[in-house]
Protein backbone atom coordinates (compact mmCIF):
# COMPACT_ATOMS: atom_id res chain seq x y z
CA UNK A 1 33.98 -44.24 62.67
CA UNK A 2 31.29 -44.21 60.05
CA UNK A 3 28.65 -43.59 62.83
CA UNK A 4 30.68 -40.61 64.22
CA UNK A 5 30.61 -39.29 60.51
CA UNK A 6 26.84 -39.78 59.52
CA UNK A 7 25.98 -38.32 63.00
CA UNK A 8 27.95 -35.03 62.27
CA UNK A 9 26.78 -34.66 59.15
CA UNK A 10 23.45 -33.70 60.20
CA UNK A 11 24.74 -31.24 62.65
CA UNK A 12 27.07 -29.48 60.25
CA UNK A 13 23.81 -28.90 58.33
CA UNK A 14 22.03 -28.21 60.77
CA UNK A 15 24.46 -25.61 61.89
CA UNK A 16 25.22 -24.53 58.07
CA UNK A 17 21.43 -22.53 58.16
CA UNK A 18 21.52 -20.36 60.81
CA UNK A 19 24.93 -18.57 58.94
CA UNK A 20 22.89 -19.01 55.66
CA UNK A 21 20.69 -16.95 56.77
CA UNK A 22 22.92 -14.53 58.84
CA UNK A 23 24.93 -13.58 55.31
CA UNK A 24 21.53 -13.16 53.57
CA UNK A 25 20.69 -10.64 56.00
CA UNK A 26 23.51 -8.81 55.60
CA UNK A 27 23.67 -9.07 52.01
CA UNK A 28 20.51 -7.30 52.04
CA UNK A 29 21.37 -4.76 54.55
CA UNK A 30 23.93 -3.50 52.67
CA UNK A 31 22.45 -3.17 49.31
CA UNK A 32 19.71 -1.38 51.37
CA UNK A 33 22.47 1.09 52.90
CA UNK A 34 24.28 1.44 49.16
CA UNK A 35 20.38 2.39 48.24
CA UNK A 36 20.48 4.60 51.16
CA UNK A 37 23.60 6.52 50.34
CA UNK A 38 22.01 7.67 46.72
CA UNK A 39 21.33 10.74 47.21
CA UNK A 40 17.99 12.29 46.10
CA UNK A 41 19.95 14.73 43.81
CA UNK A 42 21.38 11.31 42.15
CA UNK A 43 18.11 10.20 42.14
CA UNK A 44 16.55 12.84 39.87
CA UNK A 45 19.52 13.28 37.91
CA UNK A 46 19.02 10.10 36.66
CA UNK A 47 15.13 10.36 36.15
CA UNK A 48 15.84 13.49 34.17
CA UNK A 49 17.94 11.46 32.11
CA UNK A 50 15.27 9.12 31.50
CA UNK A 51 12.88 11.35 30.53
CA UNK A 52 15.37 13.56 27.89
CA UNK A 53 16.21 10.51 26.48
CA UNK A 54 12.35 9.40 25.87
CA UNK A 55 11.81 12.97 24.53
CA UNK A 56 13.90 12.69 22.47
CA UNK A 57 12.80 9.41 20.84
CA UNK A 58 9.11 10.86 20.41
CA UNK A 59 10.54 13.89 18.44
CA UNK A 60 12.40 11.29 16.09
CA UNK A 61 9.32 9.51 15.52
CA UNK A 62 7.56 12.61 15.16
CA UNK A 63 10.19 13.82 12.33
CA UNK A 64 9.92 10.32 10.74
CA UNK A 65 6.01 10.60 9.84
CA UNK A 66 6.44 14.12 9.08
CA UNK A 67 9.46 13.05 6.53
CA UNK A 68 7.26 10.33 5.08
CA UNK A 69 3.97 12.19 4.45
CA UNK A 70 6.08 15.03 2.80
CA UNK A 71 7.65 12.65 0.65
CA UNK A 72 4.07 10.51 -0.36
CA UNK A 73 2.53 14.40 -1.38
CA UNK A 74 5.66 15.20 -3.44
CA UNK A 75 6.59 18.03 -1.36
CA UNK A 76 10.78 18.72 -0.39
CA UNK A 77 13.34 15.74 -0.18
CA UNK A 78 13.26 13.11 2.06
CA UNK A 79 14.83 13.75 5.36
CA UNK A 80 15.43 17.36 4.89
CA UNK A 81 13.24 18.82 7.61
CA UNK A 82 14.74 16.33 10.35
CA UNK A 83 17.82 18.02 9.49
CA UNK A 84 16.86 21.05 9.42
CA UNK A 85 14.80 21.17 12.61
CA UNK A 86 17.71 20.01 14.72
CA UNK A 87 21.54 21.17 13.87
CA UNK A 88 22.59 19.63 17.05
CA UNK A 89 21.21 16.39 16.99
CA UNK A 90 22.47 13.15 17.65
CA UNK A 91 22.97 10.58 15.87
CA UNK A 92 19.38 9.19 15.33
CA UNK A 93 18.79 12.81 13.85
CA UNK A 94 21.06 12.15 11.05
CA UNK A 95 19.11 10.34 7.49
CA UNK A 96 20.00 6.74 6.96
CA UNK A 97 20.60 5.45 2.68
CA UNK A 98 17.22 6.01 2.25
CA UNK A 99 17.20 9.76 3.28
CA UNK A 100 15.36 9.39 6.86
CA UNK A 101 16.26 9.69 9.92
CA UNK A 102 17.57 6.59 11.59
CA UNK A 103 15.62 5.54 14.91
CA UNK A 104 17.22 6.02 18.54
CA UNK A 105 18.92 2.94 20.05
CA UNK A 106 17.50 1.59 22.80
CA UNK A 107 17.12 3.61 25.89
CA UNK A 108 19.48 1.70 28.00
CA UNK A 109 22.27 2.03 25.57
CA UNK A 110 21.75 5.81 25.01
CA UNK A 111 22.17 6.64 28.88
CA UNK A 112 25.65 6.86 29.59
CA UNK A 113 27.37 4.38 31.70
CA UNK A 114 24.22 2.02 31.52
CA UNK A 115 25.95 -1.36 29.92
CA UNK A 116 29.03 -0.17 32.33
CA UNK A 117 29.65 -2.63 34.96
CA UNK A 118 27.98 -1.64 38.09
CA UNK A 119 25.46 0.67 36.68
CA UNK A 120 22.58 1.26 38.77
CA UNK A 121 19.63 -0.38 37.43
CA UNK A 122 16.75 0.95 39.69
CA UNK A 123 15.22 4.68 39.93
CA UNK A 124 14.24 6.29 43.28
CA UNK A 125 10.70 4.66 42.45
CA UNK A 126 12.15 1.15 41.74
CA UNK A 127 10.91 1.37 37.93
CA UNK A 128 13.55 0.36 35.38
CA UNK A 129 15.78 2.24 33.56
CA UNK A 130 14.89 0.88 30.30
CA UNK A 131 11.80 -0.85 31.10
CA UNK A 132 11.81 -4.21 27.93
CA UNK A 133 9.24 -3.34 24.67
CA UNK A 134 6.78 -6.35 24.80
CA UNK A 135 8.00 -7.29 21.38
CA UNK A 136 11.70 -6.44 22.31
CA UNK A 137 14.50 -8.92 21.07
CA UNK A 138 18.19 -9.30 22.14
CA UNK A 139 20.18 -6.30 22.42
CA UNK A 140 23.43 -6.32 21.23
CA UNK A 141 25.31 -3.94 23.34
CA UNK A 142 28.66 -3.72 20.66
CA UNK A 143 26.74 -2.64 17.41
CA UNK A 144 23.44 -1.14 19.57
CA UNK A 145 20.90 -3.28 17.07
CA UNK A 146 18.33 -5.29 18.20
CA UNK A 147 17.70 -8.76 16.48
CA UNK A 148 14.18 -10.35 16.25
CA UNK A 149 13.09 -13.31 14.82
CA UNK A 150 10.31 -11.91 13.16
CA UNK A 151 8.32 -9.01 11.85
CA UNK A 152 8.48 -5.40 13.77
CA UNK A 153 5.31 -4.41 13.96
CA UNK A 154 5.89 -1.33 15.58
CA UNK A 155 9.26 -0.25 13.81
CA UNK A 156 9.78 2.95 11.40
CA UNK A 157 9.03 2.66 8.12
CA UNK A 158 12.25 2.95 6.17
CA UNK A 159 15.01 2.60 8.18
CA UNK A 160 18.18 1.78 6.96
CA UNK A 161 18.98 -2.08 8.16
CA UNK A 162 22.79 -1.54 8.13
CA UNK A 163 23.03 2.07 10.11
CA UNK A 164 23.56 1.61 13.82
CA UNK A 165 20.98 1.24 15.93
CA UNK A 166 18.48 0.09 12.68
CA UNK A 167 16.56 -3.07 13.53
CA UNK A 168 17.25 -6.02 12.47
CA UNK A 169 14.19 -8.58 11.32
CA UNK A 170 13.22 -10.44 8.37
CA UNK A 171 13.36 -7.38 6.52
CA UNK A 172 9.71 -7.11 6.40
CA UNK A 173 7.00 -4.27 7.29
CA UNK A 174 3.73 -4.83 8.34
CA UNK A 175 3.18 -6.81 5.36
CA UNK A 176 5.09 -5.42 2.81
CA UNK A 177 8.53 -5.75 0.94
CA UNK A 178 10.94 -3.75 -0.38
CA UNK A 179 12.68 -0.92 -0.17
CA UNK A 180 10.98 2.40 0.79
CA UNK A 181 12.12 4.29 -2.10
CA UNK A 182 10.20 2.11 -4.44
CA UNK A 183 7.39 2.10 -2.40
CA UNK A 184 7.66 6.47 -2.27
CA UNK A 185 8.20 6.06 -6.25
CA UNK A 186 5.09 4.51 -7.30
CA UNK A 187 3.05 5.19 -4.14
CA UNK A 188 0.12 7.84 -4.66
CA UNK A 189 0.14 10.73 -2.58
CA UNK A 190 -1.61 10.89 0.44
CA UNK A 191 -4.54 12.96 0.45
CA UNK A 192 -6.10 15.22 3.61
CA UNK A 193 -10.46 14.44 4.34
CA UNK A 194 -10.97 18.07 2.73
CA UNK A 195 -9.07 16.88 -0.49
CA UNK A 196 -11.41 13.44 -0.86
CA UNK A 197 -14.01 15.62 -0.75
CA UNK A 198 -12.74 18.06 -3.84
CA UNK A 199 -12.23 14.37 -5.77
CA UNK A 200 -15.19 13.56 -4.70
CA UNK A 201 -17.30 16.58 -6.40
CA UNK A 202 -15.44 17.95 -9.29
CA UNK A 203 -13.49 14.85 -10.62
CA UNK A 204 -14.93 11.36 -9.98
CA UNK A 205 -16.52 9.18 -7.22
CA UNK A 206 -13.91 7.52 -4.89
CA UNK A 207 -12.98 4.31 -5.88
CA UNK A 208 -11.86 2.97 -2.56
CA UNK A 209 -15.97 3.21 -1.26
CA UNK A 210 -18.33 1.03 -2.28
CA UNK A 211 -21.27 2.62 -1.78
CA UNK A 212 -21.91 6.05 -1.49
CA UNK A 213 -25.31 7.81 -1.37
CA UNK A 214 -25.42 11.55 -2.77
CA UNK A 215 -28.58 13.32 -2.03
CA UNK A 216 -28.50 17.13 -3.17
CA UNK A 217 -30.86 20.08 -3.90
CA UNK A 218 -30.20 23.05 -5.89
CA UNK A 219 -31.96 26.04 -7.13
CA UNK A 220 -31.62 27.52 -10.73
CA UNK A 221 -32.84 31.05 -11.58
CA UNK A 222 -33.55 32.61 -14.67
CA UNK A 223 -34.66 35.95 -15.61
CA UNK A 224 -35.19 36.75 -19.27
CA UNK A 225 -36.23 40.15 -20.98
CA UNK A 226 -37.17 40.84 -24.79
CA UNK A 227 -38.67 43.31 -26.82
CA UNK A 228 -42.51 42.07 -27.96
CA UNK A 229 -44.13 43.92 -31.17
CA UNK A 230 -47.58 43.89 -32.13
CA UNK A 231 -48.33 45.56 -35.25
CA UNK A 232 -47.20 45.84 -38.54
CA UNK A 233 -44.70 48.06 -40.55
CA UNK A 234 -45.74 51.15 -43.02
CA UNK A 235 -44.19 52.28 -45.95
CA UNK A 236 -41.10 49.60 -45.04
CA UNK A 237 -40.43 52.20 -42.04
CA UNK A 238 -42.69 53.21 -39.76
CA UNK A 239 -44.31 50.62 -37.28
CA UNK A 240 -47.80 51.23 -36.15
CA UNK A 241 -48.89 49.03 -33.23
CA UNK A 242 -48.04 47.84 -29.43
CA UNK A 243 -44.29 47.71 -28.06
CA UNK A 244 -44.01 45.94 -25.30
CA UNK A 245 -41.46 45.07 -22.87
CA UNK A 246 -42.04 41.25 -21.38
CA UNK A 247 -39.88 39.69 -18.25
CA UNK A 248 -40.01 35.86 -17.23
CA UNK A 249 -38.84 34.81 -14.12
CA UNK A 250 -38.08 31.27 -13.36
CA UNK A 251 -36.96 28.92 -10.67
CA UNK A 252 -36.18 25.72 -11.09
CA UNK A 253 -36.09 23.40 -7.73
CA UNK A 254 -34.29 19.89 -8.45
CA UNK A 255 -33.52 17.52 -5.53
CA UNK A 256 -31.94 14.25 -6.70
CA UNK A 257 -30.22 11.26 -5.17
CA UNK A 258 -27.19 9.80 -6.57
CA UNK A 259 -26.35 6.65 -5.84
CA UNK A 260 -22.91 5.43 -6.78
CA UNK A 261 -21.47 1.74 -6.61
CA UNK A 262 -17.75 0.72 -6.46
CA UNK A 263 -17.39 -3.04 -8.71
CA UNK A 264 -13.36 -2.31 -8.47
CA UNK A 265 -10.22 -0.19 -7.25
CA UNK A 266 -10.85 1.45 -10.57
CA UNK A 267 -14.65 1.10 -11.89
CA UNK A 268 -17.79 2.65 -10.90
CA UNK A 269 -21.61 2.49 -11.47
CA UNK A 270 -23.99 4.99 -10.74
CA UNK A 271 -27.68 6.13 -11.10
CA UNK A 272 -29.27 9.52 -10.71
CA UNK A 273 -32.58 10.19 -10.07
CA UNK A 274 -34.21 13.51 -9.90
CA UNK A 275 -37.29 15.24 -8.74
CA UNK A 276 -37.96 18.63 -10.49
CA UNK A 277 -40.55 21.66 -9.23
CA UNK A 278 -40.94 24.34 -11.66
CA UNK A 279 -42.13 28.12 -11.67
CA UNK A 280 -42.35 30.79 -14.35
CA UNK A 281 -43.74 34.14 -13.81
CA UNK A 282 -44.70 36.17 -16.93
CA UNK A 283 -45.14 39.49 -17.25
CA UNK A 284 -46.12 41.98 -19.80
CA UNK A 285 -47.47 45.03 -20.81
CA UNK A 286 -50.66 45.97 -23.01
CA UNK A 287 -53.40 44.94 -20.73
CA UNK A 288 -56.93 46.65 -21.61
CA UNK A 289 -55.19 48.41 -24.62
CA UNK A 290 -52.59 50.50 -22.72
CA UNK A 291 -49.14 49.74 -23.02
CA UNK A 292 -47.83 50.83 -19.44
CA UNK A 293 -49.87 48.31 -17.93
CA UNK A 294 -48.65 45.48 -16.62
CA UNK A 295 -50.02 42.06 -16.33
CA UNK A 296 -48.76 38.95 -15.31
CA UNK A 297 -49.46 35.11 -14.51
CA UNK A 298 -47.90 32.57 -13.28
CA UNK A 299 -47.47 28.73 -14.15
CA UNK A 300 -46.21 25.65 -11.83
CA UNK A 301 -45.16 21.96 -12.78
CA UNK A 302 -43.35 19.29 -10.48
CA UNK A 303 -42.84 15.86 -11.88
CA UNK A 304 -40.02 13.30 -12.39
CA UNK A 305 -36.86 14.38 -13.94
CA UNK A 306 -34.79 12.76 -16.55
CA UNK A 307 -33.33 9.46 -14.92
CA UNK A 308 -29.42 9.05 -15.74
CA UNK A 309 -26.71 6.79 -15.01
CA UNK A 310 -23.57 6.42 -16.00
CA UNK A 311 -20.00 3.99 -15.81
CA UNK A 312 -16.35 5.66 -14.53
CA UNK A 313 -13.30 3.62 -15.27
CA UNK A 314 -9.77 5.46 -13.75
CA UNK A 315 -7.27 4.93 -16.07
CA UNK A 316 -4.22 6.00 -14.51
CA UNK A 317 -4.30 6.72 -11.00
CA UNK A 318 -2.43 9.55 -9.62
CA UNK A 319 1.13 9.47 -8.58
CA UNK A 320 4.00 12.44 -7.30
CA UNK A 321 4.64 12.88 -11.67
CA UNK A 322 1.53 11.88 -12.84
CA UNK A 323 -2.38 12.92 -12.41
CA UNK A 324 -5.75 11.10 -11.72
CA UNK A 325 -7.18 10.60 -14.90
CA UNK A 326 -11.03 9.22 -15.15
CA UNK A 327 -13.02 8.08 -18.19
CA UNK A 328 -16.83 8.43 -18.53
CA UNK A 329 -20.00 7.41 -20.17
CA UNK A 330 -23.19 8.55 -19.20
CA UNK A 331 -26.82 7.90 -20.46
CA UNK A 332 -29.73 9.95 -19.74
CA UNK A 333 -33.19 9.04 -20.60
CA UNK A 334 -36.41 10.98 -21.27
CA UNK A 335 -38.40 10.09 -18.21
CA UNK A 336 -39.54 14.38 -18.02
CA UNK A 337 -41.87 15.66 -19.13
CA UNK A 338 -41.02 16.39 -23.05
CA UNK A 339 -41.37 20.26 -23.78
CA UNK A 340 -42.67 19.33 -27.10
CA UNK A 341 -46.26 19.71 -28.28
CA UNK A 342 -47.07 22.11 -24.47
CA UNK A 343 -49.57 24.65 -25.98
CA UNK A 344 -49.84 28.26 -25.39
CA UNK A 345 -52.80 30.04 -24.37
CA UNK A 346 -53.55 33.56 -23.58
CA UNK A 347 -54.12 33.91 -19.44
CA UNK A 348 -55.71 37.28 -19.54
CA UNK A 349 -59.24 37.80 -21.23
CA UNK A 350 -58.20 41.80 -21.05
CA UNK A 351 -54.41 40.93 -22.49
CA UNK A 352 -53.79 39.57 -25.65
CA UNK A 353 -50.02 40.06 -25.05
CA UNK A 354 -50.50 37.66 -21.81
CA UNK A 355 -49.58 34.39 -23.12
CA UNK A 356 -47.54 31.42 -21.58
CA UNK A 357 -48.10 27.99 -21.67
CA UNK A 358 -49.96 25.18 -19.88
CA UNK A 359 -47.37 23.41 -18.16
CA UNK A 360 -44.03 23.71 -17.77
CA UNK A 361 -41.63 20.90 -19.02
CA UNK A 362 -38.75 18.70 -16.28
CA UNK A 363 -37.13 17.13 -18.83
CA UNK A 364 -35.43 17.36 -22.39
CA UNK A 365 -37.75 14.81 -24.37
CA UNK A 366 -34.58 12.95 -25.81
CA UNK A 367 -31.96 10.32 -24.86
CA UNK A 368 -28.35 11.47 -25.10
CA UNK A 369 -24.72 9.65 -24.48
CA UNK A 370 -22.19 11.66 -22.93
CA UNK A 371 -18.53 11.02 -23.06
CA UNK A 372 -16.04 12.38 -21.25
CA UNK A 373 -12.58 12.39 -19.43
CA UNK A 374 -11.45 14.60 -16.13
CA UNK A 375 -7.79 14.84 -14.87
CA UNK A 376 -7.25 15.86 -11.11
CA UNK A 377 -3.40 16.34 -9.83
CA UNK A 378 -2.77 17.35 -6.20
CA UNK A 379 -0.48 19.73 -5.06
CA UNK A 380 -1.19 19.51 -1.02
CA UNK A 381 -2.81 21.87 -0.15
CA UNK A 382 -3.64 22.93 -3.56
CA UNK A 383 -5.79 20.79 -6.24
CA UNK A 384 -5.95 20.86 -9.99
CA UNK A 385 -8.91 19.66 -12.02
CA UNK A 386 -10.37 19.86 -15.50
CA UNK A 387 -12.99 17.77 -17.92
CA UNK A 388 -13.39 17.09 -21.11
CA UNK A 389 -16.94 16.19 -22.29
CA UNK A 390 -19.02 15.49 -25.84
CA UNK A 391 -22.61 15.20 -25.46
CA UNK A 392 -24.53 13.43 -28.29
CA UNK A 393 -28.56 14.00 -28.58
CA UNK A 394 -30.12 11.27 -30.45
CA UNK A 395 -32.67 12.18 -32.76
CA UNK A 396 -36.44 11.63 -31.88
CA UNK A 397 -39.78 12.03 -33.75
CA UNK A 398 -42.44 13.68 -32.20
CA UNK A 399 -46.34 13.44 -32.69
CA UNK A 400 -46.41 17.32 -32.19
CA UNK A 401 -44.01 19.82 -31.68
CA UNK A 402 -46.43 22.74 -32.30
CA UNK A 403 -47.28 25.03 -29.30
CA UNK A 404 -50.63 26.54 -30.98
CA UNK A 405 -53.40 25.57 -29.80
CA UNK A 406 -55.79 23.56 -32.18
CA UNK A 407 -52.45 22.60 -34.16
CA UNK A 408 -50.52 19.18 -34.75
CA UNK A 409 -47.84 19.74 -36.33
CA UNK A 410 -45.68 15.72 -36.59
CA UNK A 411 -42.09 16.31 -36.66
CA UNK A 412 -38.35 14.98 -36.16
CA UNK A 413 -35.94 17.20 -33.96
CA UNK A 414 -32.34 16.72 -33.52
CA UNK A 415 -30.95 18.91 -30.39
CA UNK A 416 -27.11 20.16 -31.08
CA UNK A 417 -24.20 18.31 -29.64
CA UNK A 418 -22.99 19.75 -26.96
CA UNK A 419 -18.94 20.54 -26.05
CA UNK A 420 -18.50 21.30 -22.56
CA UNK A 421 -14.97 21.75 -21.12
CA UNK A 422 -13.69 23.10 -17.65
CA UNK A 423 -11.09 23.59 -15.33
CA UNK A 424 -10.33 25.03 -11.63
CA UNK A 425 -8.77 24.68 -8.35
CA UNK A 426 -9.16 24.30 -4.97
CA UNK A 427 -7.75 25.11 -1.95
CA UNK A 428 -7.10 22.94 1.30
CA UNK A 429 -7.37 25.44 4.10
CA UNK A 430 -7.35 22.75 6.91
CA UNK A 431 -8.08 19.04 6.94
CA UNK A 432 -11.30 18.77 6.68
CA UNK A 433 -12.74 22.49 4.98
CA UNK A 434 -11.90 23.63 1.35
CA UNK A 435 -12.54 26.24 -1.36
CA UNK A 436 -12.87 26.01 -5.18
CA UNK A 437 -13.34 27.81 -7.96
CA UNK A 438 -13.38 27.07 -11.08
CA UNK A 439 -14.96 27.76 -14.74
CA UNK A 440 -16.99 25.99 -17.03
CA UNK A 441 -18.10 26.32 -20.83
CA UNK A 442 -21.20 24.64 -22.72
CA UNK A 443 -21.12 24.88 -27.06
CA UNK A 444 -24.35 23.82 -28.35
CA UNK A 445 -24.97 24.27 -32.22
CA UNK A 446 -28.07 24.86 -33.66
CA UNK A 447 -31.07 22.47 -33.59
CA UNK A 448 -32.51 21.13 -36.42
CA UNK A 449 -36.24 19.63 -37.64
CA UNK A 450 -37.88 17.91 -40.61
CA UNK A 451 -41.27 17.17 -41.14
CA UNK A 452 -42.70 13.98 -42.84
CA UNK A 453 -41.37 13.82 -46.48
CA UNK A 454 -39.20 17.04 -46.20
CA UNK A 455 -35.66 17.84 -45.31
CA UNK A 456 -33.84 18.92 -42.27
CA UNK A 457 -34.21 23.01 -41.33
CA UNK A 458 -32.78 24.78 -38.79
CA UNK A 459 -34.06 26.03 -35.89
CA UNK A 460 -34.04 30.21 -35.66
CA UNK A 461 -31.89 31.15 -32.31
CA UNK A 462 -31.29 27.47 -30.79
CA UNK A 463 -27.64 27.68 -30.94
CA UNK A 464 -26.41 29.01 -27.21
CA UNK A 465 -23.14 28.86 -25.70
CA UNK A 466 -23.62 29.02 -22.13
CA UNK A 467 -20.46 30.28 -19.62
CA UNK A 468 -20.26 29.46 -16.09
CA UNK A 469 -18.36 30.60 -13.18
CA UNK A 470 -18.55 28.00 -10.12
CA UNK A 471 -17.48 28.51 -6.23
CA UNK A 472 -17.72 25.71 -4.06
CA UNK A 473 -17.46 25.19 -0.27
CA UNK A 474 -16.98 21.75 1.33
CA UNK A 475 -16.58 20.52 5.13
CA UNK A 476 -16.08 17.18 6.19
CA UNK A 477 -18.60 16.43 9.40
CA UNK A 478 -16.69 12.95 9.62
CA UNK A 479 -15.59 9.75 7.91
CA UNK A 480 -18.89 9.17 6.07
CA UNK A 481 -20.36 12.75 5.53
CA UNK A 482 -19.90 15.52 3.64
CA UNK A 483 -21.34 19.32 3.40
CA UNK A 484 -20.83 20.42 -0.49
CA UNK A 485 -22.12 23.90 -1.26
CA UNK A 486 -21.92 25.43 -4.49
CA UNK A 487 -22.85 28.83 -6.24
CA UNK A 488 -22.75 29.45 -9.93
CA UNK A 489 -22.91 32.74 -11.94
CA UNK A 490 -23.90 32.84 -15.22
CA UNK A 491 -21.64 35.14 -17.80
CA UNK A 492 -23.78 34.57 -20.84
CA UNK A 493 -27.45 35.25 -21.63
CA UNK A 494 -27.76 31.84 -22.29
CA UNK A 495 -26.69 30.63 -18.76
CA UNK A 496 -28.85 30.83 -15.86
CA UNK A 497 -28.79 33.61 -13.80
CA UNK A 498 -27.33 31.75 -10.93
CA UNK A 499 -27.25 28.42 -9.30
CA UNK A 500 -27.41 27.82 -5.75
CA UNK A 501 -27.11 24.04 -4.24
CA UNK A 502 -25.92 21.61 -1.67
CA UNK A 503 -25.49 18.17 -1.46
CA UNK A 504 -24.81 15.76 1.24
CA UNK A 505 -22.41 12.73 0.00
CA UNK A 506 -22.84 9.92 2.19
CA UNK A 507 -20.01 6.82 1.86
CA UNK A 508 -20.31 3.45 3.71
């Protein structure tokens, strides 16, 4: 009996395989003929599906950036254009606790039908439905939230973790903690390539580079008339003698490199060197005794400017209530060449009137400390700036100050401290190219001398007040470069003509 049984064994197995494989085969041969009854409208129906349903988690995303960058420049409330754009949204339209939009579920739970049972899982090109994220978690198909053991790196800033379809982690960010309303609250706005570049010329250096290499040239004009006499007065009334009309013309060519040095977020270093190339034209009347003709000459210098440097500390950095606001002290140092003790000589052997002197100067002759303080608030696409700045000459003593020739005259000068103040805007007109204009005012009082043994006097006509009106141009060529162009007018006779100049700012 037990033989009988382990002999059929064997055959019952044997015979078991054949059927195995007959109800394989037409297991398979029917799935392939339910396939085969989907028809091909079915088919795209669903692919349509699919591909509204992606749409319309890409505009989400899209209205979720757009929500947050408004919100980082200060601009509307959070969540209001998502609304707005859409009345008819769904659900992942509507703003969470925080005031943005809540991300889609997952695709497989927006289709409809697609946890039902049966639901067709396959697309007329065998691609899934809702094809898994790589970092995808469970999906809970009562509540629609996904759970993950760790970090999303990939999931919208902000969401609210207890709205449907939020996901659920650690509560973490990228990196970060909290909730995003803090992080909007003391978060400083977001600034556009063209705006950096505004910061970068009229308020302070940026902080966030550490080295940045400025390299500029600009062009200064100046073109000066004034009445010359000659003679002598009769009778208290009537002059007897040569009138004379005399013109200067003068350009001033300085290139300098800048070189600026981030130690923190909020201090920076910097040292500017310039190169100056001078020449003055002169011209006046009188020549061989006549008074309508003219003579003129000319003079050129080129030498080593004044070498300055200077320390920025940003005191409070700028936030959607409060501005940038930048401290400064800068020293400059009389490497020029000093205009003091130059000497005057007549040019013309026919032309007394023809005077002018020997060289021309590229530098003040004194040291000086300048403190000052510039705010900068931005108002996308609009930025605010203005400065603050006391400049204090420090007194020097000279070997000669006199300008006639055969003459030494020792003496100490003291230059007037300057007060310069300033303000303007600029305009954002795309991401990378903006405008400015603003104004700027220089209050120097009169200088003052004293010779060995005797008190201070005052210089005749050395107090000026020079008035400026600036324009600038910039355009951002990429990350690293910049195109700065400027053009100043001068409103006062004591401000150059103009000011043409462009500088290159270079950041690593």
């Amino acid at each position: 009996m037990n033989t009988m049984s382990r002999t059929a064994a064997p055959r019952l197995t044997l015979a078991a395989i054949p059927a195995a494989v007959m109800l394989f085969a037409l297991a398979q041969s029917a799935q392939a003929q339910a396939l085969s009854n989907q028809s091909l409208e079915d088919r795209l129906n669903m692919l349509m599906r699919v591909v509204d349903e992606q749409q319309r988690q890409i505009q989400s995303l899209e209205r979720q950036v757009t929500n947050l960058e408004m919100t980082q420049r200060g601009r509307g409330m959070p969540g209001a254009a998502a609304l707005a754009a859409s009345p008819d949204a769904a659900v992942a339209d509507q703003p969470g606790a925080d005031g943005l939009p809540v991300p889609l579920p997952p695709l497989a739970q927006a289709l409809p039908g697609a946890n039902a049972p049966g639901a067709l899982t396959g697309t007329a090109t065998g691609v899934p439905v809702n094809p898994p994220s790589p970092d995808a978690g469970t999906t809970s198909g009562a509540t629609g939230a996904s759970a993950s053991s760790g970090p999303q790196q990939g999931a919208p800033v902000g969401v609210n973790p207890n709205a449907p379809g939020a996901v659920a982690g650690t509560g973490a960010t990228n990196g970060t903690t909290g909730t995003i309303g803090e992080t909007q609250k003391n978060a400083e706005p977001s600034r556009t390539q063209a705006e950096e570049a505004v910061v970068q010329r009229e308020h302070a250096p940026l902080f966030d580079h550490k080295l940045t290499l400025d390299w500029g040239i600009s062009d200064t004009y100046y073109d000066r008339r004034q009445l010359q006499l000659s003679g002598f007065l009769a009778l208290d009334a009537i002059f007897l003698g040569n009138i004379n009309l005399g013109q200067t013309k003068s350009h001033q060519v300085t290139a300098d490199l800048d070189t600026r040095y981030g130690l923190t977020d909020r201090m920076s270093i910097d040292v500017d060197v310039p190169y100056v190339y001078r020449h003055s034209s002169f011209i006046v009347g009188g020549a061989g005794g006549s008074a309508s003709t003219l003579s003129d000459a000319s003079v050129n210098s080129n030498a080593i400017g004044d070498v300055n440097f200077g320390i920025y500390y940003q005191f409070l950095k700028e936030t959607n209530n409060l501005p940038d606001v930048v401290g400064s002290l800068r020293v400059k140092t009389p490497t020029g060449t000093s205009p003091f003790g130059i000497k005057v000589q007549q040019l013309a052997p026919d032309n007394t009137n023809l005077v002018a002197p020997s060289k021309l100067p590229t530098g003040t002759g004194f040291w000086n400390v300048t403190a000052g303080v510039s705010v900068l608030k931005t108002y996308d696409p609009v930025v605010l700036f203005g400065s603050l700045s006391y400049t204090y000459n420090i007194a020097r003593s000279f070997a000669d100050i006199s300008s006639v020739v055969g003459q030494t005259q020792p003496a100490q000068v003291k230059l007037g401290d300057v007060v310069q103040f300033g303000g303007g805007v600029a305009l954002a007109f795309s991401d990378k190219d903006s405008a400015s204009i603003s104004y700027t005012m220089a209050i120097e009082p009169q200088s003052k001398t004293k010779s060995p043994g005797g008190g201070w006097t005052g210089v005749p006509g050395s107090e000026t007040t020079a008035s400026v009106l600036n324009f600038g141009l910039n355009h951002v060529v990429n990350k690293h470069l910049t195109i700065n162009g400027a053009v100043s007018v001068g409103l006062t006779p004591d401000a150059p003509n103009f000011v043409v100049g462009v500088r290159f700012p270079y950041t690593f």
